[in-house]
Protein backbone atom coordinates (compact mmCIF):
# COMPACT_ATOMS: atom_id res chain seq x y z
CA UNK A 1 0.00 0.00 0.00
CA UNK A 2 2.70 2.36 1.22
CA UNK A 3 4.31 1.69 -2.37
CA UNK A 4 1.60 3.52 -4.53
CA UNK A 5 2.43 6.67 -2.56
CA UNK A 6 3.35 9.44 -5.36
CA UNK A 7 5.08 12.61 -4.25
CA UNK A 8 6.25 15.54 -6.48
CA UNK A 9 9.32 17.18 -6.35
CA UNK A 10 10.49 20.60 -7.84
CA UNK A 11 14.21 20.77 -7.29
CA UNK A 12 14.76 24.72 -7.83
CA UNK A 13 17.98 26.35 -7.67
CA UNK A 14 16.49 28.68 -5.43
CA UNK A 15 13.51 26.36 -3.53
CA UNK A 16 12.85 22.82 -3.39
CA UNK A 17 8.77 22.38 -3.06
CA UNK A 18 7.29 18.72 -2.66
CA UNK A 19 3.47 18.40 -3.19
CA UNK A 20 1.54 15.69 -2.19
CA UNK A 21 -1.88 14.42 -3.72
CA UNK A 22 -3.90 14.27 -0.35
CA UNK A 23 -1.89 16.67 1.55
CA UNK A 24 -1.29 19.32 -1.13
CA UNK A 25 2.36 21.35 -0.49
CA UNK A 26 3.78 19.25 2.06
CA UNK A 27 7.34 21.37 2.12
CA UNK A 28 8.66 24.36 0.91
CA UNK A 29 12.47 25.04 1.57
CA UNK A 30 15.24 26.63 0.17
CA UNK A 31 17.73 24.98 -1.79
CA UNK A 32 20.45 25.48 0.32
CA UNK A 33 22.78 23.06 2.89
CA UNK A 34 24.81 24.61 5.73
CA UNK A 35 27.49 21.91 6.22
CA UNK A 36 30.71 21.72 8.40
CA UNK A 37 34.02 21.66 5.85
CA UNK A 38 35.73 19.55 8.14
CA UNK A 39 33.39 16.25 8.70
CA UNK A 40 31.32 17.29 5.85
CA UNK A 41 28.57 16.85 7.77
CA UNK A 42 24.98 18.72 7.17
CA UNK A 43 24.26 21.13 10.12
CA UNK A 44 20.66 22.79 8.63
CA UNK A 45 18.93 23.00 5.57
CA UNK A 46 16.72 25.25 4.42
CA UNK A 47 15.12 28.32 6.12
CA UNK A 48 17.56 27.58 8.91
CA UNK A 49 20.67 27.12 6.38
CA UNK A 50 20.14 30.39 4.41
CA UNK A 51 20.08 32.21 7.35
CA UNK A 52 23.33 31.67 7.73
CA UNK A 53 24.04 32.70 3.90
CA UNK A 54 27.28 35.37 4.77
CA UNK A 55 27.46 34.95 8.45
CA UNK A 56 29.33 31.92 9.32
CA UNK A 57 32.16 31.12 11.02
CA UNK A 58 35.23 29.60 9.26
CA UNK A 59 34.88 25.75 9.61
CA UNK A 60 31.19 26.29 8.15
CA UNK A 61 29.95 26.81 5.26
CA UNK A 62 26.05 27.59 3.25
CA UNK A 63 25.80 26.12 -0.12
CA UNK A 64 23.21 25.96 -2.80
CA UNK A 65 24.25 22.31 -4.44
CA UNK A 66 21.64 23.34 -7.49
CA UNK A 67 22.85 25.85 -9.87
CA UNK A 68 20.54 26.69 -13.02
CA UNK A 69 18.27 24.27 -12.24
CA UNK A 70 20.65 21.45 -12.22
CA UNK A 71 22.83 19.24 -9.87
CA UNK A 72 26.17 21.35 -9.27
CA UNK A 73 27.42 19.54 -6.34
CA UNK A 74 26.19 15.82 -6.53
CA UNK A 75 27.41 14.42 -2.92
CA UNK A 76 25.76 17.79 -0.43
CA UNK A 77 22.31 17.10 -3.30
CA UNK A 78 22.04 13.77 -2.14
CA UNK A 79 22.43 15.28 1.84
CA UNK A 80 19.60 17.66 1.37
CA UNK A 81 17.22 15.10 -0.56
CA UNK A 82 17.89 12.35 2.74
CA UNK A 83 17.09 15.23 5.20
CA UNK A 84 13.97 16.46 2.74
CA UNK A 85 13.07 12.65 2.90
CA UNK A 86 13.33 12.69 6.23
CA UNK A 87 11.06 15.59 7.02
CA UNK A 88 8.48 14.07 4.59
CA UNK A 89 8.20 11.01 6.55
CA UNK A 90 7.70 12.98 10.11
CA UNK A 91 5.59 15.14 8.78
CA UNK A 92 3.32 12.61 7.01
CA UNK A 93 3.09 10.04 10.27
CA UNK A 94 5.69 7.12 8.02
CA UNK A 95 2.56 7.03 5.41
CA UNK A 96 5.30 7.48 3.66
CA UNK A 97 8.27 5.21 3.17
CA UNK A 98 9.22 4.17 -0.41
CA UNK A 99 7.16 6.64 -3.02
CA UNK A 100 7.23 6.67 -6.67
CA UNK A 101 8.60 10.09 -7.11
CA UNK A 102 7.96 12.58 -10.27
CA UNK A 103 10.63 15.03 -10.18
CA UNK A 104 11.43 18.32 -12.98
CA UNK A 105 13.80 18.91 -15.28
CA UNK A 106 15.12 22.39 -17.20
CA UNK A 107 14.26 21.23 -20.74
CA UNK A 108 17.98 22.49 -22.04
CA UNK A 109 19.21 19.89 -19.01
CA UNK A 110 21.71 17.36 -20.68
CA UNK A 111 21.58 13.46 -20.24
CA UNK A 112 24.14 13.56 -17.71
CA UNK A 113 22.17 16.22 -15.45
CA UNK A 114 18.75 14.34 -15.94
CA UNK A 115 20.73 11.18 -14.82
CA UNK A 116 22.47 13.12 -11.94
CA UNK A 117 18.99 14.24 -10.83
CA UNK A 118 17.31 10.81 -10.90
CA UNK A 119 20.76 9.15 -8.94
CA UNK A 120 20.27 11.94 -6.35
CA UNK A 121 16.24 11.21 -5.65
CA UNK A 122 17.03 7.32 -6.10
CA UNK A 123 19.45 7.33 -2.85
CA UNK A 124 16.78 9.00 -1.04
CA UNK A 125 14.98 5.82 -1.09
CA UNK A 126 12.46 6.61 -3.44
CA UNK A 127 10.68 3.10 -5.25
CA UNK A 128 10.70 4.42 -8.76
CA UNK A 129 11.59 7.71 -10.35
CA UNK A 130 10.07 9.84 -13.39
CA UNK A 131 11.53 12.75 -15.32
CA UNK A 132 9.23 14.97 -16.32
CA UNK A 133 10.25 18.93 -18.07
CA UNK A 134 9.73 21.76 -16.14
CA UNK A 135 7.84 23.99 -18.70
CA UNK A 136 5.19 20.78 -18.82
CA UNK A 137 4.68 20.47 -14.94
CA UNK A 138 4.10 24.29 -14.67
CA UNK A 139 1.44 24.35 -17.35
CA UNK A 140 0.06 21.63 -15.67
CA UNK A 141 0.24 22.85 -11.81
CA UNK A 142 -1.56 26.67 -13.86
CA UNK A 143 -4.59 24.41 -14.67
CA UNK A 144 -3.92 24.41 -18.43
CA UNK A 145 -5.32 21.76 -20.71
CA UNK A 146 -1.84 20.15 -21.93
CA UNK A 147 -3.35 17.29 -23.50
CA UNK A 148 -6.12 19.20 -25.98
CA UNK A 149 -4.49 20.00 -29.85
CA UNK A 150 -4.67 23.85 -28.23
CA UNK A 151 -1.58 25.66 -27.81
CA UNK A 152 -0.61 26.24 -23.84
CA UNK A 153 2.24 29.13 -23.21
CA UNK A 154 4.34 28.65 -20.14
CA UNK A 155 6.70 30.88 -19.26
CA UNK A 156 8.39 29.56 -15.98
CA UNK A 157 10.95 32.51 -14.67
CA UNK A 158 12.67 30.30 -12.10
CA UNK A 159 16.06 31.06 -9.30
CA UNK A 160 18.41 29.58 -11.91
CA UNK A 161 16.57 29.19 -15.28
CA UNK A 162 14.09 31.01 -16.98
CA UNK A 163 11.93 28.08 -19.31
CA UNK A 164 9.43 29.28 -21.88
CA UNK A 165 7.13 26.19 -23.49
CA UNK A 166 4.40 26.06 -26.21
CA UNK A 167 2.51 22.95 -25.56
CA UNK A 168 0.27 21.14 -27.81
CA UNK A 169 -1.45 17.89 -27.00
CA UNK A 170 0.69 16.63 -23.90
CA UNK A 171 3.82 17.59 -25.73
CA UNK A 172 6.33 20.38 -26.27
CA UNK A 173 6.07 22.02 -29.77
CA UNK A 174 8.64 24.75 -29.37
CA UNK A 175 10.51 25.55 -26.21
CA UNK A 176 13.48 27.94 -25.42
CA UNK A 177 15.50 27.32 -21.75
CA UNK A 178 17.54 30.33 -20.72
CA UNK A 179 20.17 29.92 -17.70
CA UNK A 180 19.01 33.46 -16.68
CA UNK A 181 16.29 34.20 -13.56
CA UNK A 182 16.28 35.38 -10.25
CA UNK A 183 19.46 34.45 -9.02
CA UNK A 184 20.95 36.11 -11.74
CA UNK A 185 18.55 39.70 -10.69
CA UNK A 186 20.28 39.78 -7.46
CA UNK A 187 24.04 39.11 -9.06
CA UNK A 188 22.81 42.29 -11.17
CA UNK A 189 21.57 44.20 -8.42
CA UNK A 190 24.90 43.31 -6.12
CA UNK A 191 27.04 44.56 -9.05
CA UNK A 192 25.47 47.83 -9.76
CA UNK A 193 25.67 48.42 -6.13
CA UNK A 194 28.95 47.65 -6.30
CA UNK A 195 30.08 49.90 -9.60
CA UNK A 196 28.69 52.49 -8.99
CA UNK A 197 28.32 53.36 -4.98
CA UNK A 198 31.64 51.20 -4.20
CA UNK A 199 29.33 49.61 -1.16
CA UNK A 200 29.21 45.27 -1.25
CA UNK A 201 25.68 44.04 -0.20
CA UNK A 202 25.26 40.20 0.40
CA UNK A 203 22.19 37.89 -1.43
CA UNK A 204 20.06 38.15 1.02
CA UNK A 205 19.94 42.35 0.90
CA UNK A 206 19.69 41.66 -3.12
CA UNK A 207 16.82 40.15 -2.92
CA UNK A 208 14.98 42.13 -0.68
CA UNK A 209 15.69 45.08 -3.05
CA UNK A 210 14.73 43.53 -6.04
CA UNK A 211 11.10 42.61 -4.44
CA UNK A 212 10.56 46.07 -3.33
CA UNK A 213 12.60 48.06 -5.57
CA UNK A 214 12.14 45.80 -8.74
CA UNK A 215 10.53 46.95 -11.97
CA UNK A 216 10.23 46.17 -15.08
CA UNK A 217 10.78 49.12 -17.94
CA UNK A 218 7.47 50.40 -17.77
CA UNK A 219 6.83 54.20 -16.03
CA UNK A 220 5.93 53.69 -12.48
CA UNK A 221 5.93 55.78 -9.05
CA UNK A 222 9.29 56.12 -7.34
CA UNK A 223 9.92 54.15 -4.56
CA UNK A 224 13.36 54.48 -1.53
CA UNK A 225 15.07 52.10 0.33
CA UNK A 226 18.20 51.98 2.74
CA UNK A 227 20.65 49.80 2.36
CA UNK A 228 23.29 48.95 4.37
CA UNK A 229 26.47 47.02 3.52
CA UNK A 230 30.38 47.36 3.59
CA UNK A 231 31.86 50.52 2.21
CA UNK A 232 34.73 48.97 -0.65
CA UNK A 233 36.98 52.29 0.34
CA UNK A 234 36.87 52.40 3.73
CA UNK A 235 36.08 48.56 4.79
CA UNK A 236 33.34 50.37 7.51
CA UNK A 237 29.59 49.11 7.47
CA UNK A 238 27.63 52.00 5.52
CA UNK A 239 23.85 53.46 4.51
CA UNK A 240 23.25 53.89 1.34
CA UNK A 241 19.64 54.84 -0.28
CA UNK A 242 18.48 53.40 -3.15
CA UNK A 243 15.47 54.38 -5.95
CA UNK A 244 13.21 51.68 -7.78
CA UNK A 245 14.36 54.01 -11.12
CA UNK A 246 17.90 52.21 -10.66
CA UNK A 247 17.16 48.93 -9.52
CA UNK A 248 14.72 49.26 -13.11
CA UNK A 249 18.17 50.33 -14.69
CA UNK A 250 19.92 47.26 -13.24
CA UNK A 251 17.46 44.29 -14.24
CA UNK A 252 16.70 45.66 -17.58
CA UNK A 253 19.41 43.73 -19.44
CA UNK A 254 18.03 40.10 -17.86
CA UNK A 255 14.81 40.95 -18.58
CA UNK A 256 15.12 41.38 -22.12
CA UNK A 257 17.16 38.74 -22.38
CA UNK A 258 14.39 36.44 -21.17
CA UNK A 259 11.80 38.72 -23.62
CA UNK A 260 14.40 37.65 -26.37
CA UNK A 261 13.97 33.77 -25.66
CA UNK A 262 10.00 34.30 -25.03
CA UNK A 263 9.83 36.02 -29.05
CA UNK A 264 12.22 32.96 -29.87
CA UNK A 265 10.03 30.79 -28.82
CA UNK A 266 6.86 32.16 -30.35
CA UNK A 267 8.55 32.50 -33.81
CA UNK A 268 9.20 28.58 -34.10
CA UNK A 269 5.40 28.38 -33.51
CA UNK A 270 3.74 26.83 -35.97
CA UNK A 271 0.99 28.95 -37.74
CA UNK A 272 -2.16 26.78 -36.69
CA UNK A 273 -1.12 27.34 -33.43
CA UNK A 274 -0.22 31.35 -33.64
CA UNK A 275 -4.10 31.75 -33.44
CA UNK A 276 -4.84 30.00 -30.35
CA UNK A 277 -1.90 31.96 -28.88
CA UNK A 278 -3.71 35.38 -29.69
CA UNK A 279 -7.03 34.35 -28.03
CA UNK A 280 -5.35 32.37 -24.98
CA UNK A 281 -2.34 34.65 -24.85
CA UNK A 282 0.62 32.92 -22.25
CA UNK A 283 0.73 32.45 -18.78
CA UNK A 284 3.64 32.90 -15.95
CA UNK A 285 4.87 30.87 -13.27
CA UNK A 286 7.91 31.33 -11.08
CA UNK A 287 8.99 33.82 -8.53
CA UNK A 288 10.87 35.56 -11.20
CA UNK A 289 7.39 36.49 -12.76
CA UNK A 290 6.10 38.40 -9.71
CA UNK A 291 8.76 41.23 -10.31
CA UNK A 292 6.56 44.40 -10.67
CA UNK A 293 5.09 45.36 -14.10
CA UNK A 294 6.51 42.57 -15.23
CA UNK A 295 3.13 41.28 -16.65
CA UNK A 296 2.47 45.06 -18.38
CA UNK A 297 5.56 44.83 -19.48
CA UNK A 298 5.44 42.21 -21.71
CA UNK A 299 1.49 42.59 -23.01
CA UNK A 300 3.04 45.99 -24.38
CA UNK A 301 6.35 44.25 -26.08
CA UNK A 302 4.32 40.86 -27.75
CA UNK A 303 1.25 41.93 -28.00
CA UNK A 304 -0.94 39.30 -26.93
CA UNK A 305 -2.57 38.90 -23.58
CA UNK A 306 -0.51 37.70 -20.50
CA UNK A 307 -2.17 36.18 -17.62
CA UNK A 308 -0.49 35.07 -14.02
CA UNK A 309 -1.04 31.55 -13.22
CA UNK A 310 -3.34 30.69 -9.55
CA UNK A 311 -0.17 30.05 -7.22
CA UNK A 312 2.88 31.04 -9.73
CA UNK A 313 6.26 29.91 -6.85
CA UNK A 314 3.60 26.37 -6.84
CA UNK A 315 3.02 25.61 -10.17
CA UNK A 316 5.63 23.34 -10.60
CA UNK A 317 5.84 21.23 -7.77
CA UNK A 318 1.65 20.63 -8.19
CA UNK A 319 2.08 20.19 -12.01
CA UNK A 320 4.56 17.71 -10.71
CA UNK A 321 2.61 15.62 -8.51
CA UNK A 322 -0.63 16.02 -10.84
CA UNK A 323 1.13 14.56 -14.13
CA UNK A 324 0.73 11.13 -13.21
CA UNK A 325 -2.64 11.10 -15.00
CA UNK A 326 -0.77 12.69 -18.08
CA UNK A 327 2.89 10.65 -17.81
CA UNK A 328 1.88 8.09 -20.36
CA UNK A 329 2.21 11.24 -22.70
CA UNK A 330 4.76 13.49 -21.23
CA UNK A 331 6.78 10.98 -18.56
CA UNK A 332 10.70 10.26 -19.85
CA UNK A 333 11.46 6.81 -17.60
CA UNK A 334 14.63 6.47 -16.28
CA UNK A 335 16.30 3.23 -17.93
């Protein structure tokens, strides 16, 4: 009985979400291990662990083992998938104890990351694992109909990856996957900080500003903010305030890059489809996609209408754990 248990998992760069049929979102962490260098050993994960991001002591350190969206550190993966197991099983009274697990994949992932991803769920002590693409278990997990002849656009802005899918009758007609999202926002953000007030700010202060500084190119009300980090010239902690007009400055470049993949995308569409894409228009997912404007932003640039998905940072983990009544269509086994 325990073996027909099906959990979904969406390994982010940025947070790993693992949904549950009967229980819904069962965990929501963030992709990141705080382990000691000397016995290797995990001391916190999530929440906990990226607290610690920039303030820990020598002999420890906070890692993110997932970088765009795939496996970057194979042996501290496996670590954080035992201790996610592990949580699972407490939190769900040992219901749960060797599920068949449905777990995402960045469609531009290569055969050796897809098979680093299934090794690293497999030593978890999972019974059976399934591949399934990212772009396909957010369209899913936004209530689209993926398995009509109608075309369904995704566009997924993730931590590590930004994926953008047009999906036709449980399959992927055109797709574009671009190692650019909201990991990348805060690099920006840290770097124009750095160029042009001299003053280093850590992740954590980069990502606060770009959720209430953020904006995409379109006119909008000023907003303020103080910042404090390390002054670069005098090595002293410093204040520093900051306008939503330059933090709009900063992100424009990786916004238009991801624009440039999205009109990519929709010029490999084939022409039978172009029409449904007028009338239906696309829909976002990911925590890159709640940036403001961002939706306003790109009706104005394509030209057809944009809509936000229900729960856009759940999409993929409930498209995830829903696709078992699509995966004759969409699953990729693991041989």
């Amino acid at each position: 009985m325990f073996g027909n248990t099906t959990i979904g998992i969406d390994l982010g760069t940025a947070n790993i979400l693992v949904y549950s049929k009967s229980k819904g979102i069962i965990l929501n962490e963030p992709s990141v291990v705080a382990m000691d260098v000397n016995t290797k050993s995990v001391l916190a994960i999530g929440q906990e662990a990226k607290e610690m991001i920039g303030k820990t002591p020598t002999n420890i350190v906070a890692v993110r083992p997932l970088k765009d969206g795939v496996i970057a550190d194979f042996d501290v993966t496996a670590g954080l998938l035992r201790e996610i197991m592990r949580r699972i099983i407490t939190i769900s009274g040992n219901s749960i104890r060797k599920p068949n697990v449905v777990v995402c994949t960045p469609t531009g992932a290569t055969s050796v990351e897809r098979r680093a991803i299934s090794d690293a769920v497999q030593s978890m002590g999972a019974k059976s694992v399934t591949l399934i693409e990212e772009p396909v278990a957010a369209a899913i997990g936004a209530e689209l109909p993926v398995d009509e002849p109608i075309a369904n656009v995704i566009v997924d802005i993730g931590g590590g990856t930004s994926e953008i899918a047009i999906i036709s009758y449980g399959g992927i007609v055109s797709s574009n996957s671009v190692r650019t999202g909201g990991d990348h926002m805060d690099e920006e953000i840290i770097q124009y900080i750095r160029k042009n007030y001299n003053l280093l700010v850590g992740e954590a202060t980069a990502e606060r500003i770009k959720f209430e500084l953020g904006y995409a190119p379109i006119p909008h009300p000023e907003k303020t903010m103080d910042v404090r980090g390390r002054d670069l010239l005098t090595g002293l902690p410093k204040t520093l305030t900051l306008t939503s007009t330059e933090i709009q400055k900063a992100l424009e470049e990786t916004l238009q890059r991801i624009l440039e993949a999205i009109r990519n995308t929709l010029e490999n569409c084939p022409p039978e489809l172009s029409g449904d894409i007028v009338d239906r228009g696309i829909v976002l997912t990911g925590g890159g996609s709640l940036i403001q404007g961002f939706q306003e932003w790109l009706v104005q640039e394509i030209d057809v209408p944009v809509h936000m998905a229900p729960s856009p940072l759940e999409s993929v983990a409930i498209g995830t754990g829903m696709s078992l009544e699509y995966i004759d269509k969409l699953a990729k086994p693991v041989k």
